[in-house]
PDB file of N, CA and C in Angstrom:
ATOM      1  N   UNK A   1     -32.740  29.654  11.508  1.00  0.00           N
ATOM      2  CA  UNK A   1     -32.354  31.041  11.608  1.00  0.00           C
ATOM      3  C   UNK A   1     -32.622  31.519  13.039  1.00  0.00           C
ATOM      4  N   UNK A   2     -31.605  32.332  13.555  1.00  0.00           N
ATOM      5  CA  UNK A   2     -31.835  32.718  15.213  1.00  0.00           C
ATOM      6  C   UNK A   2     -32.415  33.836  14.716  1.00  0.00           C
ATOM      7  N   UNK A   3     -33.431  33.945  15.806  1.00  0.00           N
ATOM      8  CA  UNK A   3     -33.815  35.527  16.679  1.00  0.00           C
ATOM      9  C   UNK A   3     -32.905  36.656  16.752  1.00  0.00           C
ATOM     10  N   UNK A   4     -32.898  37.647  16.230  1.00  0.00           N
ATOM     11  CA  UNK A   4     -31.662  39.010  16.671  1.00  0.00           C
ATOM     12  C   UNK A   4     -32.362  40.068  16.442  1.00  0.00           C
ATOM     13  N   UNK A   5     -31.648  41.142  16.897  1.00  0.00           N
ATOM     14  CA  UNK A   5     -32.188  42.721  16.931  1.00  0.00           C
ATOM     15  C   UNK A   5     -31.427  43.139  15.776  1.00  0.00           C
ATOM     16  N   UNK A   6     -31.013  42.644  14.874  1.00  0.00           N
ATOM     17  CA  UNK A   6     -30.131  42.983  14.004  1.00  0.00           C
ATOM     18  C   UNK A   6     -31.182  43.415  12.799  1.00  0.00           C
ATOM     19  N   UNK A   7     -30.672  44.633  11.725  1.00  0.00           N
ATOM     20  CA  UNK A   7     -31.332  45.236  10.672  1.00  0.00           C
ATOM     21  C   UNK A   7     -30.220  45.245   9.545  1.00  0.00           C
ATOM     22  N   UNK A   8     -30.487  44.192   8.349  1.00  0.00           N
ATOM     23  CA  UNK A   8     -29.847  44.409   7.427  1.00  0.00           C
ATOM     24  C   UNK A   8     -30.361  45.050   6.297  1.00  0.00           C
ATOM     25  N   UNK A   9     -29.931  45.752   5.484  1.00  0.00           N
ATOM     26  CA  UNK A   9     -29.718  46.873   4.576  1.00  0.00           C
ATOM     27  C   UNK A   9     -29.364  46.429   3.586  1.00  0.00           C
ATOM     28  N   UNK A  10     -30.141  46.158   2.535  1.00  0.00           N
ATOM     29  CA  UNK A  10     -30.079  45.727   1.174  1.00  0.00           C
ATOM     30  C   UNK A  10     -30.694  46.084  -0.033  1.00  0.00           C
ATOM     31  N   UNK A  11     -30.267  45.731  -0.966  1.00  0.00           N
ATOM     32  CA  UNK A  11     -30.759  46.521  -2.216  1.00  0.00           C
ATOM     33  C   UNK A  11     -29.611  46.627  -3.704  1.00  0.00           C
ATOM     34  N   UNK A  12     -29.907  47.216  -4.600  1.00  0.00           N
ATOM     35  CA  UNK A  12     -29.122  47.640  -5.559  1.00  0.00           C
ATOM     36  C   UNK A  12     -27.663  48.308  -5.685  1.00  0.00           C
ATOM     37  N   UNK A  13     -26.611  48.181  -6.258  1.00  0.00           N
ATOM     38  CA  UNK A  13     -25.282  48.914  -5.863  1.00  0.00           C
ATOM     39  C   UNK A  13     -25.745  50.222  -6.262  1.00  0.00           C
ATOM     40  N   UNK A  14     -25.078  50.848  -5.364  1.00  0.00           N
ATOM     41  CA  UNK A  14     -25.041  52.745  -5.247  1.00  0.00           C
ATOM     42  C   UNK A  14     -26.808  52.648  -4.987  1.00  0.00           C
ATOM     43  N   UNK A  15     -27.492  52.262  -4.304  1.00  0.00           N
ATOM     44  CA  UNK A  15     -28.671  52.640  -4.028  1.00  0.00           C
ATOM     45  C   UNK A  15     -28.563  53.522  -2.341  1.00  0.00           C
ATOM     46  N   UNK A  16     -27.981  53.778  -1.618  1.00  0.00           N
ATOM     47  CA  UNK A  16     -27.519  54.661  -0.625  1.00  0.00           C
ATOM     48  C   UNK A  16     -27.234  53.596   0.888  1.00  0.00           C
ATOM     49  N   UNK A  17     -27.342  52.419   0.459  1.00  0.00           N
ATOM     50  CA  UNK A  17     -26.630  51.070   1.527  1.00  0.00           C
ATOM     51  C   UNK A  17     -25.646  52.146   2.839  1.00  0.00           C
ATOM     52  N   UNK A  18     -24.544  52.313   2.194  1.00  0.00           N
ATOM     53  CA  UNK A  18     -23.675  52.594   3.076  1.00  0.00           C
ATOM     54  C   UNK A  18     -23.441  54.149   3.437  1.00  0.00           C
ATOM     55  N   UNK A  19     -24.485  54.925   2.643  1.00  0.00           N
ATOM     56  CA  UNK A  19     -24.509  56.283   3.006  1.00  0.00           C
ATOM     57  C   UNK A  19     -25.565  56.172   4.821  1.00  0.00           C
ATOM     58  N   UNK A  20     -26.356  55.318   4.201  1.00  0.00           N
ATOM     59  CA  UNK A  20     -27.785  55.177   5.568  1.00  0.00           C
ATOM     60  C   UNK A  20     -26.734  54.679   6.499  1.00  0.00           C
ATOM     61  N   UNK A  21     -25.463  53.414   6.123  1.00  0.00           N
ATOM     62  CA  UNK A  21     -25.076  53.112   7.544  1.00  0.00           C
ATOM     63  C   UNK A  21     -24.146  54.369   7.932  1.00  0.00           C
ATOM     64  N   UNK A  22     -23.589  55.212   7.190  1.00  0.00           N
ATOM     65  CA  UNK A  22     -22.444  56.003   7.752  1.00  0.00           C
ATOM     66  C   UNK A  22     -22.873  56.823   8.779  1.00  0.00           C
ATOM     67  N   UNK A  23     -24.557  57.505   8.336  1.00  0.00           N
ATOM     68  CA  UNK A  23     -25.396  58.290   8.809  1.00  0.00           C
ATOM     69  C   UNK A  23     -26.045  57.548  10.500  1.00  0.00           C
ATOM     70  N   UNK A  24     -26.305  56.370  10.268  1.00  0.00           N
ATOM     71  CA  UNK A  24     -26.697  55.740  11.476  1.00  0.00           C
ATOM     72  C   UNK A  24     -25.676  55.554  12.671  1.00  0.00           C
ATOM     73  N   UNK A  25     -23.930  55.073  11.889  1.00  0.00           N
ATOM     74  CA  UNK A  25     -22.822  55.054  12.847  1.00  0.00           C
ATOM     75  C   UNK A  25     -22.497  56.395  13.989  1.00  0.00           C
ATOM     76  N   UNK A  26     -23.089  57.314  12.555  1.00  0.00           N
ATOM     77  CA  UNK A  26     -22.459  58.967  13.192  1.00  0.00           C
ATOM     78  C   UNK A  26     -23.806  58.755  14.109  1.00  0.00           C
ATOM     79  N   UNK A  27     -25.151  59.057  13.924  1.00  0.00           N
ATOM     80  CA  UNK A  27     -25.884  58.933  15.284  1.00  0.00           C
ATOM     81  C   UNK A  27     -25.057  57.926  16.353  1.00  0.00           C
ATOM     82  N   UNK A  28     -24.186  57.188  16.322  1.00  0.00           N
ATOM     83  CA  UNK A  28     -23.772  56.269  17.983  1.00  0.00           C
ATOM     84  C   UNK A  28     -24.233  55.042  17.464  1.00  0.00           C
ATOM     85  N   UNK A  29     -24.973  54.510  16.069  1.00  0.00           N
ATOM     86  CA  UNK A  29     -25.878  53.369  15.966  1.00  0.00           C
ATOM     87  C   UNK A  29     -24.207  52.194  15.952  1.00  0.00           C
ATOM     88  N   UNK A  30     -24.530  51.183  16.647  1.00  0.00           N
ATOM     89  CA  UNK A  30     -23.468  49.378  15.907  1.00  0.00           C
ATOM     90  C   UNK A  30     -24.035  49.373  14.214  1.00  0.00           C
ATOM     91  N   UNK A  31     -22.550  49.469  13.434  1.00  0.00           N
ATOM     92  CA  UNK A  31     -23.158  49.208  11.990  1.00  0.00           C
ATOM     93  C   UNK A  31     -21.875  48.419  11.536  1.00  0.00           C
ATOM     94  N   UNK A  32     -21.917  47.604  10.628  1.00  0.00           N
ATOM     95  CA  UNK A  32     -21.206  46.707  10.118  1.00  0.00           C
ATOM     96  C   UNK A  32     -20.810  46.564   8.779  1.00  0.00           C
ATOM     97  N   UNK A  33     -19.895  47.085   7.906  1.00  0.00           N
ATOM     98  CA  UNK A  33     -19.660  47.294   6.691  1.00  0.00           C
ATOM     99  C   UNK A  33     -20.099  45.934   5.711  1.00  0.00           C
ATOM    100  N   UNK A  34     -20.441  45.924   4.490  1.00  0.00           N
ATOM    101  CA  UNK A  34     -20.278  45.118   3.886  1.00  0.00           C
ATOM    102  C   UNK A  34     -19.355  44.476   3.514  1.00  0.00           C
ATOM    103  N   UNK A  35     -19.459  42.919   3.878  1.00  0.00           N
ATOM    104  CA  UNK A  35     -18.282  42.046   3.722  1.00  0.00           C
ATOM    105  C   UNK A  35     -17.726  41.852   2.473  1.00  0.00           C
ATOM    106  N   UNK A  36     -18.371  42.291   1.488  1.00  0.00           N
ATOM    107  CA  UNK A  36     -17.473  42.265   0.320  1.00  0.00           C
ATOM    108  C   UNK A  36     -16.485  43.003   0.091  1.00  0.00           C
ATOM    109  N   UNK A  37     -16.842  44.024   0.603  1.00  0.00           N
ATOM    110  CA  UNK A  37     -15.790  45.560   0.562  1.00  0.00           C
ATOM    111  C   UNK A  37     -14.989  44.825   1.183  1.00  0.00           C
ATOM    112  N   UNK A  38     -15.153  44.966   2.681  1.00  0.00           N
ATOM    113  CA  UNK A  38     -14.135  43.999   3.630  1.00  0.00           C
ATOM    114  C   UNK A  38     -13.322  43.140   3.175  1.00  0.00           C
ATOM    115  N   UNK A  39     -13.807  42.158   2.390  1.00  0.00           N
ATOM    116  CA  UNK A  39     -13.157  41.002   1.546  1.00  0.00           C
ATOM    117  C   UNK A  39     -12.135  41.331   0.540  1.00  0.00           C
ATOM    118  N   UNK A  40     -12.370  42.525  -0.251  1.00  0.00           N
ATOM    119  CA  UNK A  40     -11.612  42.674  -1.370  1.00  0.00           C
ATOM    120  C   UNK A  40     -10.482  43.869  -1.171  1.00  0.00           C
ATOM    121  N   UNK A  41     -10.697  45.145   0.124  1.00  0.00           N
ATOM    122  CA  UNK A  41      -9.690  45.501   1.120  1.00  0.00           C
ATOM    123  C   UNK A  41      -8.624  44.674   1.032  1.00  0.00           C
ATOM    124  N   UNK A  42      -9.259  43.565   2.232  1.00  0.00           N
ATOM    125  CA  UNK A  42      -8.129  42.579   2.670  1.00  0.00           C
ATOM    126  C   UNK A  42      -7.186  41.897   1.705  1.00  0.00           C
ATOM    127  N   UNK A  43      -8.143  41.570   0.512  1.00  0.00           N
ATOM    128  CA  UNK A  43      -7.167  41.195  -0.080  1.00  0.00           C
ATOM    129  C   UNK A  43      -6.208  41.956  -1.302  1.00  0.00           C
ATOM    130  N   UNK A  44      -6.620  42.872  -1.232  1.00  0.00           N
ATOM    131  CA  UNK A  44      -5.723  43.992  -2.321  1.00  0.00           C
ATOM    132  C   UNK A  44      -4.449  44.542  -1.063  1.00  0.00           C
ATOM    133  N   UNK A  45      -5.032  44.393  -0.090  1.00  0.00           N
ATOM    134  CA  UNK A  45      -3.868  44.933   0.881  1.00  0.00           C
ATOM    135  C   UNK A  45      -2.550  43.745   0.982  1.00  0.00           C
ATOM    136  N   UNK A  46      -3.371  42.359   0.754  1.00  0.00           N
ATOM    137  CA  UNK A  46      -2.063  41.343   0.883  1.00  0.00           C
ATOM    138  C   UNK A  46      -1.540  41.656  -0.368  1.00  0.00           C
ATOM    139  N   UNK A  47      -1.741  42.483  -1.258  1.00  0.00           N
ATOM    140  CA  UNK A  47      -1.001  42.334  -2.694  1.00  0.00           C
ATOM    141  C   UNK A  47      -2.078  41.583  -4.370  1.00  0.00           C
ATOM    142  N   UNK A  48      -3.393  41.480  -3.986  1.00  0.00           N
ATOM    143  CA  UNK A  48      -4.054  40.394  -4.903  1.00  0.00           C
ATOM    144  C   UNK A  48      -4.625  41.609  -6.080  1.00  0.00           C
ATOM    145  N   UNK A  49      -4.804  41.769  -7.390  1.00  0.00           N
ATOM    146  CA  UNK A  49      -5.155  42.807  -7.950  1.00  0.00           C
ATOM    147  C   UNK A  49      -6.143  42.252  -8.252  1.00  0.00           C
ATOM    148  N   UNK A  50      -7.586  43.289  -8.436  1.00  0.00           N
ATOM    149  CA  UNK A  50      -8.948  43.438  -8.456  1.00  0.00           C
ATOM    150  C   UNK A  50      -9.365  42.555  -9.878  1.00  0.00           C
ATOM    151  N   UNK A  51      -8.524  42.409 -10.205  1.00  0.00           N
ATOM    152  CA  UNK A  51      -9.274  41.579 -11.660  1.00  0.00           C
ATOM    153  C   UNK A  51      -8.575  39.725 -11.347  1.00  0.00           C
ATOM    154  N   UNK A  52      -8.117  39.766 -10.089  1.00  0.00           N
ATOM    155  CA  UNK A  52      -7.694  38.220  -9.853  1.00  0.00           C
ATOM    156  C   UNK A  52      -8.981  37.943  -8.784  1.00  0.00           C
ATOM    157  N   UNK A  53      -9.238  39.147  -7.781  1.00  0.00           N
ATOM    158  CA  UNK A  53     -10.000  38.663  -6.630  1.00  0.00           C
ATOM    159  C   UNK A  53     -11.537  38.752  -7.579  1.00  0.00           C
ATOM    160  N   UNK A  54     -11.832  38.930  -8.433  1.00  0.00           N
ATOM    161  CA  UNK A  54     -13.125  38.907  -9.360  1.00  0.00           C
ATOM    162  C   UNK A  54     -12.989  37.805  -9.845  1.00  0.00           C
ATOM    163  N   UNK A  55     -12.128  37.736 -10.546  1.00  0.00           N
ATOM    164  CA  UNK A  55     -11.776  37.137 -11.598  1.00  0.00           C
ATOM    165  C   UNK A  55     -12.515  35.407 -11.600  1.00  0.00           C
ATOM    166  N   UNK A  56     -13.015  34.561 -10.745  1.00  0.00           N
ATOM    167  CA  UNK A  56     -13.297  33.512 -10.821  1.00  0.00           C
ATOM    168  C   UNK A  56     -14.721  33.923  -9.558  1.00  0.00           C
ATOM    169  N   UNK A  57     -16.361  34.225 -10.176  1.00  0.00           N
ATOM    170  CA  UNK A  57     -16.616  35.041  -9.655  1.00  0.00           C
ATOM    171  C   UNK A  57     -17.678  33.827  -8.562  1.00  0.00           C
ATOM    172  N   UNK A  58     -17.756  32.519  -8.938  1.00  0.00           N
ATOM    173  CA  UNK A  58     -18.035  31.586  -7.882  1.00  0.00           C
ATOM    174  C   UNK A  58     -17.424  31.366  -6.498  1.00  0.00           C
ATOM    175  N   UNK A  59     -16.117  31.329  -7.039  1.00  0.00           N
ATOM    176  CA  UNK A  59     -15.014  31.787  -5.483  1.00  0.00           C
ATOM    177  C   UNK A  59     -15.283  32.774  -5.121  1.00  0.00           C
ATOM    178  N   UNK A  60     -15.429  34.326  -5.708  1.00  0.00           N
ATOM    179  CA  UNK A  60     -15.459  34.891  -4.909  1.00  0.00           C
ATOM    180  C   UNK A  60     -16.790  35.115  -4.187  1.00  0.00           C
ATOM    181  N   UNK A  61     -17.975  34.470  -4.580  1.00  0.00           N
ATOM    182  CA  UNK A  61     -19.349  34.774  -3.645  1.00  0.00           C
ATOM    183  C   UNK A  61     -18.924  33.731  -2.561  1.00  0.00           C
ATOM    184  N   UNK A  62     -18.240  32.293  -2.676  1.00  0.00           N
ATOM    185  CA  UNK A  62     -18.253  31.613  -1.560  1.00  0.00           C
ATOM    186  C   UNK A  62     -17.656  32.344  -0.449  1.00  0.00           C
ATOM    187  N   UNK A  63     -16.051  33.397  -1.004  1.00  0.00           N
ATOM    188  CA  UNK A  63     -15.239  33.498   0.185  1.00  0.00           C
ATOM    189  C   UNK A  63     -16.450  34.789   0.543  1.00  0.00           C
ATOM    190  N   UNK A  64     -17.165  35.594   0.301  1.00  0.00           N
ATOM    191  CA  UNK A  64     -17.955  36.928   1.141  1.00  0.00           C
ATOM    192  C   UNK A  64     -19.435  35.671   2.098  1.00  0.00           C
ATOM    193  N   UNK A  65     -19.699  34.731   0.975  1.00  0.00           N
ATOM    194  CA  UNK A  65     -20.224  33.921   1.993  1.00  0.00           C
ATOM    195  C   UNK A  65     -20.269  33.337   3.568  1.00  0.00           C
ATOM    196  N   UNK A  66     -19.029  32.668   3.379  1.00  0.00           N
ATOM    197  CA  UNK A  66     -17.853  32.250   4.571  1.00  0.00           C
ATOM    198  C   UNK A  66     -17.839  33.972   5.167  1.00  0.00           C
ATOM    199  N   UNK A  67     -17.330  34.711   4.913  1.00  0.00           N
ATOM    200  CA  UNK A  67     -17.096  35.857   5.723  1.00  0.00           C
ATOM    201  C   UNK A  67     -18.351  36.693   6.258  1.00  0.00           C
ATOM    202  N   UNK A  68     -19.442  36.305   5.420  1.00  0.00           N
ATOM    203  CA  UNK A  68     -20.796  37.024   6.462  1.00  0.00           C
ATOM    204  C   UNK A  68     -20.846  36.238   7.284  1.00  0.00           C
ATOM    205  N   UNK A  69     -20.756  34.789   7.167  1.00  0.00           N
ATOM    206  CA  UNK A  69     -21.389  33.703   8.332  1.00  0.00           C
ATOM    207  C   UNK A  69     -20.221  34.243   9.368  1.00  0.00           C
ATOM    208  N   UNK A  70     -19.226  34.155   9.282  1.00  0.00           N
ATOM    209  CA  UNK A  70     -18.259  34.640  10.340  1.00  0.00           C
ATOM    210  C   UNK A  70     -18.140  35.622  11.063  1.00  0.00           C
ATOM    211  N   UNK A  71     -18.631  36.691  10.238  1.00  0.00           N
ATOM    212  CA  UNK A  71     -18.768  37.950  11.172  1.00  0.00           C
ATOM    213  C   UNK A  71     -19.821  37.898  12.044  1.00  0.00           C
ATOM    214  N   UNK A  72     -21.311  37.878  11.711  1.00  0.00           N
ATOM    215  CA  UNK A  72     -22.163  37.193  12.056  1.00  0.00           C
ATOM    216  C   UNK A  72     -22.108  36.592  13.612  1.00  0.00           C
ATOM    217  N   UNK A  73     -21.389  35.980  13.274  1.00  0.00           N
ATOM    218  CA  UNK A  73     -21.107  34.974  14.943  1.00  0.00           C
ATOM    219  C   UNK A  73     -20.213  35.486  15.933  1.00  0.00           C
ATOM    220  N   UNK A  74     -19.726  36.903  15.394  1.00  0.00           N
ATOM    221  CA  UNK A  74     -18.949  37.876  16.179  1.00  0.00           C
ATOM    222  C   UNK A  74     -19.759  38.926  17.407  1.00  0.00           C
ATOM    223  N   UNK A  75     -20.750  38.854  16.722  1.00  0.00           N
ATOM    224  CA  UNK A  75     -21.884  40.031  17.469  1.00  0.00           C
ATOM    225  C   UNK A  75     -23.087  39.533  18.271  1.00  0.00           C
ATOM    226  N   UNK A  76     -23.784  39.758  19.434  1.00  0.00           N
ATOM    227  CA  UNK A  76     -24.452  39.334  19.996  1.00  0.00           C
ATOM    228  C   UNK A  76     -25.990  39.917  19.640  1.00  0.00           C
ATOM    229  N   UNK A  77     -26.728  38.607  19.415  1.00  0.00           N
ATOM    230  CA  UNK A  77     -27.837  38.511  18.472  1.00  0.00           C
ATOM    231  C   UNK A  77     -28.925  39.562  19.166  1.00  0.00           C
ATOM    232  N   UNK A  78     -28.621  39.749  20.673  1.00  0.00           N
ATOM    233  CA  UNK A  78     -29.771  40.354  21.472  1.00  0.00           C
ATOM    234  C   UNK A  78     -29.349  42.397  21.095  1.00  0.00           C
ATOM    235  N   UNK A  79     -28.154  42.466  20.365  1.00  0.00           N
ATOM    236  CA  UNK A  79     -27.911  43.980  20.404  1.00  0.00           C
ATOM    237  C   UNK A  79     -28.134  44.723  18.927  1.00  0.00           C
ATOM    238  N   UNK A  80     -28.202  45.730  18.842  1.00  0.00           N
ATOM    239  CA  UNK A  80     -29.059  46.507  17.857  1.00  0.00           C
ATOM    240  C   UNK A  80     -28.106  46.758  16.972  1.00  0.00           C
ATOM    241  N   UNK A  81     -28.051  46.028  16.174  1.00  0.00           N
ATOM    242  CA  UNK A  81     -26.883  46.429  15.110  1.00  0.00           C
ATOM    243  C   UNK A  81     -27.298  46.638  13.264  1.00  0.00           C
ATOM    244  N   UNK A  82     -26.908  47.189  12.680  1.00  0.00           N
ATOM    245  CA  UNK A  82     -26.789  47.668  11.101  1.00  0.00           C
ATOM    246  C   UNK A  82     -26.234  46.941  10.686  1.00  0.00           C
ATOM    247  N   UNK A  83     -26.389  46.202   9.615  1.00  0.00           N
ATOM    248  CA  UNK A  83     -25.551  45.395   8.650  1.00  0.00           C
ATOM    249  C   UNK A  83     -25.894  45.823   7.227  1.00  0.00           C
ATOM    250  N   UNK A  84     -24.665  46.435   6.686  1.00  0.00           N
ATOM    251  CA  UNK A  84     -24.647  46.442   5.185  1.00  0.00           C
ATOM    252  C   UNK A  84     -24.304  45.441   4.003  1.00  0.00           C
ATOM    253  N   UNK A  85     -25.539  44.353   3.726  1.00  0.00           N
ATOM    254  CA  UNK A  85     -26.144  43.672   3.058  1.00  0.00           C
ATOM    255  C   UNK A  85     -25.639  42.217   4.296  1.00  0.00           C
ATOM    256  N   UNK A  86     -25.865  41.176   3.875  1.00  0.00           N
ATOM    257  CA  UNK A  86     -25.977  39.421   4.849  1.00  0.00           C
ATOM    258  C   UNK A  86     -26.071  38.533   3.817  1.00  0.00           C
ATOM    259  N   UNK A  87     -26.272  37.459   4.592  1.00  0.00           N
ATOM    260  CA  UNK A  87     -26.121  36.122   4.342  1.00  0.00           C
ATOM    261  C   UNK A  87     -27.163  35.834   3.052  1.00  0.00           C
ATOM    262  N   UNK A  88     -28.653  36.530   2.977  1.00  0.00           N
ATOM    263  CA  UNK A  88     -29.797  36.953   2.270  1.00  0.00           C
ATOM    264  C   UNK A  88     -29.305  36.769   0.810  1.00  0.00           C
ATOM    265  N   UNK A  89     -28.189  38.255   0.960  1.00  0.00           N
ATOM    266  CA  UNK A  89     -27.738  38.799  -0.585  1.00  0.00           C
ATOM    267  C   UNK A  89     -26.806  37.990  -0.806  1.00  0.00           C
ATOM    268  N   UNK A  90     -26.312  37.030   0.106  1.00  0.00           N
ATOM    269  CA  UNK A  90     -25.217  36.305  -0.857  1.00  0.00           C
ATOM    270  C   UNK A  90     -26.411  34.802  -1.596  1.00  0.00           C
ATOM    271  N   UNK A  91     -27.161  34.459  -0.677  1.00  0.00           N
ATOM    272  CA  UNK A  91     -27.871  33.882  -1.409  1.00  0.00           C
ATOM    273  C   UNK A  91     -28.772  33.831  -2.750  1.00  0.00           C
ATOM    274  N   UNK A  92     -28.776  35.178  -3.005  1.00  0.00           N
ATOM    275  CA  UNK A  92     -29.304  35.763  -3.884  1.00  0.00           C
ATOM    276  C   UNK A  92     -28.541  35.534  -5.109  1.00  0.00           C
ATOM    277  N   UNK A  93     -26.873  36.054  -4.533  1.00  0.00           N
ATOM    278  CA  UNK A  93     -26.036  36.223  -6.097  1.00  0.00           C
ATOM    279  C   UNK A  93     -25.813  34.355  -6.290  1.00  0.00           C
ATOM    280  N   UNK A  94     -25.774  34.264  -5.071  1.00  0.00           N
ATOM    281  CA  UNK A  94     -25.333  32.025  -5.408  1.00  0.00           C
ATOM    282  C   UNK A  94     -26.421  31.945  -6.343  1.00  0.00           C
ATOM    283  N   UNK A  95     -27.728  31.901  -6.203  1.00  0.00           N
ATOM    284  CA  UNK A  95     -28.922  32.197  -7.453  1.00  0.00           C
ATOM    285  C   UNK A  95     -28.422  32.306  -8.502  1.00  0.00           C
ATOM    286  N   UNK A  96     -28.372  33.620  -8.868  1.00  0.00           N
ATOM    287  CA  UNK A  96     -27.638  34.779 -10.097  1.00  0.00           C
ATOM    288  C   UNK A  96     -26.481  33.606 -10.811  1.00  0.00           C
ATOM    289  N   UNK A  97     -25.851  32.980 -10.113  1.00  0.00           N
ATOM    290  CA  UNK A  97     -24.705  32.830 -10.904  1.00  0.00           C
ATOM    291  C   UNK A  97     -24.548  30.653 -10.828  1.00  0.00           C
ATOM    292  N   UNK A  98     -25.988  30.321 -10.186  1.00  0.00           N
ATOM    293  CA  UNK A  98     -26.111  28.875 -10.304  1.00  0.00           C
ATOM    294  C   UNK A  98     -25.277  28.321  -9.668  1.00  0.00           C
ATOM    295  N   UNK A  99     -24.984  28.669  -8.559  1.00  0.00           N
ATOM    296  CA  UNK A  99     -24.483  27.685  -7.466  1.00  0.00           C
ATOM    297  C   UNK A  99     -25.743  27.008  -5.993  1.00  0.00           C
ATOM    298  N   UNK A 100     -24.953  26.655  -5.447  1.00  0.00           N
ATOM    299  CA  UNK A 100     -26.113  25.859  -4.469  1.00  0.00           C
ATOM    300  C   UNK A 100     -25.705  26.656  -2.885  1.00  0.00           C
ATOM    301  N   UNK A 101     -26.547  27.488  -2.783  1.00  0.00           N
ATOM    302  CA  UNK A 101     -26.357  27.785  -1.409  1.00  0.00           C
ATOM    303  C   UNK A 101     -26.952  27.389   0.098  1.00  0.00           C
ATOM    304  N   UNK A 102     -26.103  26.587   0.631  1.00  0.00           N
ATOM    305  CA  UNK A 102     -26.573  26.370   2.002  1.00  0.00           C
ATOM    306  C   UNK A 102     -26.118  27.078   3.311  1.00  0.00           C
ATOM    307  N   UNK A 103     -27.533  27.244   3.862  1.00  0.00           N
ATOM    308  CA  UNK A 103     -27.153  28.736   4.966  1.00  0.00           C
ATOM    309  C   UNK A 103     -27.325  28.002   6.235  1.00  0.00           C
ATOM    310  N   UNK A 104     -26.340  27.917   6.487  1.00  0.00           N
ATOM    311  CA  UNK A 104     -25.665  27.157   8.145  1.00  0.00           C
ATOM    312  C   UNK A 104     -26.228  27.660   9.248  1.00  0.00           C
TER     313      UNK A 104
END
C-alpha cells in the first residue's frame, strides 16, 4: 500500500458519505465520488437497466473494484483529496458475498 494524503470516507448507506463530500467540495476541498454511483451512471447511460447491472452481484463488486483501482492511479498520492468509500469497502463486500479479494 503507498503513502498518500488521501482521506477516504466510509461507512453505512445514507450514513451522510456524500453529504460530508459535497460540503468539503463546496469549501474548494479535491473530492471524488463513489465509484459505484459512477459505475452504474455509466452504465444506465449506455442503455443497461438497474436490475441487469445488479443483477449478478459478484460482477458487479469486481467491475467497482477494477474502477476504484483505476481511478486511484489517476490522482497524485502527495495531494489532499476526499474519496467517497475505496478499495477498503470493496474488500469488505468481496467478504460479504465470498469472493477472494486481491488488492494490487
Amino acid at each position: 500500500m503507498k503513502d498518500t494524503n488521501w482521506a477516504i470516507l466510509t461507512g453505512a448507506p445514507n450514513s451522510g458519505k456524500s453529504s460530508v463530500l459535497d460540503r468539503l467540495s463546496f469549501l474548494g476541498y479535491r473530492t471524488v465520488p463513489e465509484s459505484a454511483r459512477l459505475f452504474i451512471n455509466q452504465e444506465i447511460s449506455a442503455g443497461r437497466p438497474y436490475a441487469a447491472i445488479r443483477g449478478n452481484e459478484q460482477e458487479f463488486q469486481k467491475n467497482i473494484f477494477a474502477l476504484n483501482h483505476d481511478v486511484t492511479k489517476r490522482f497524485d498520492p502527495k495531494e489532499l483529496m476526499f474519496f467517497d468509500r475505496g478499495l477498503g469497502d470493496s474488500a469488505a463486500y468481496f467478504e460479504i458475498h465470498g469472493m477472494v479479494c486481491k488488492i494490487l
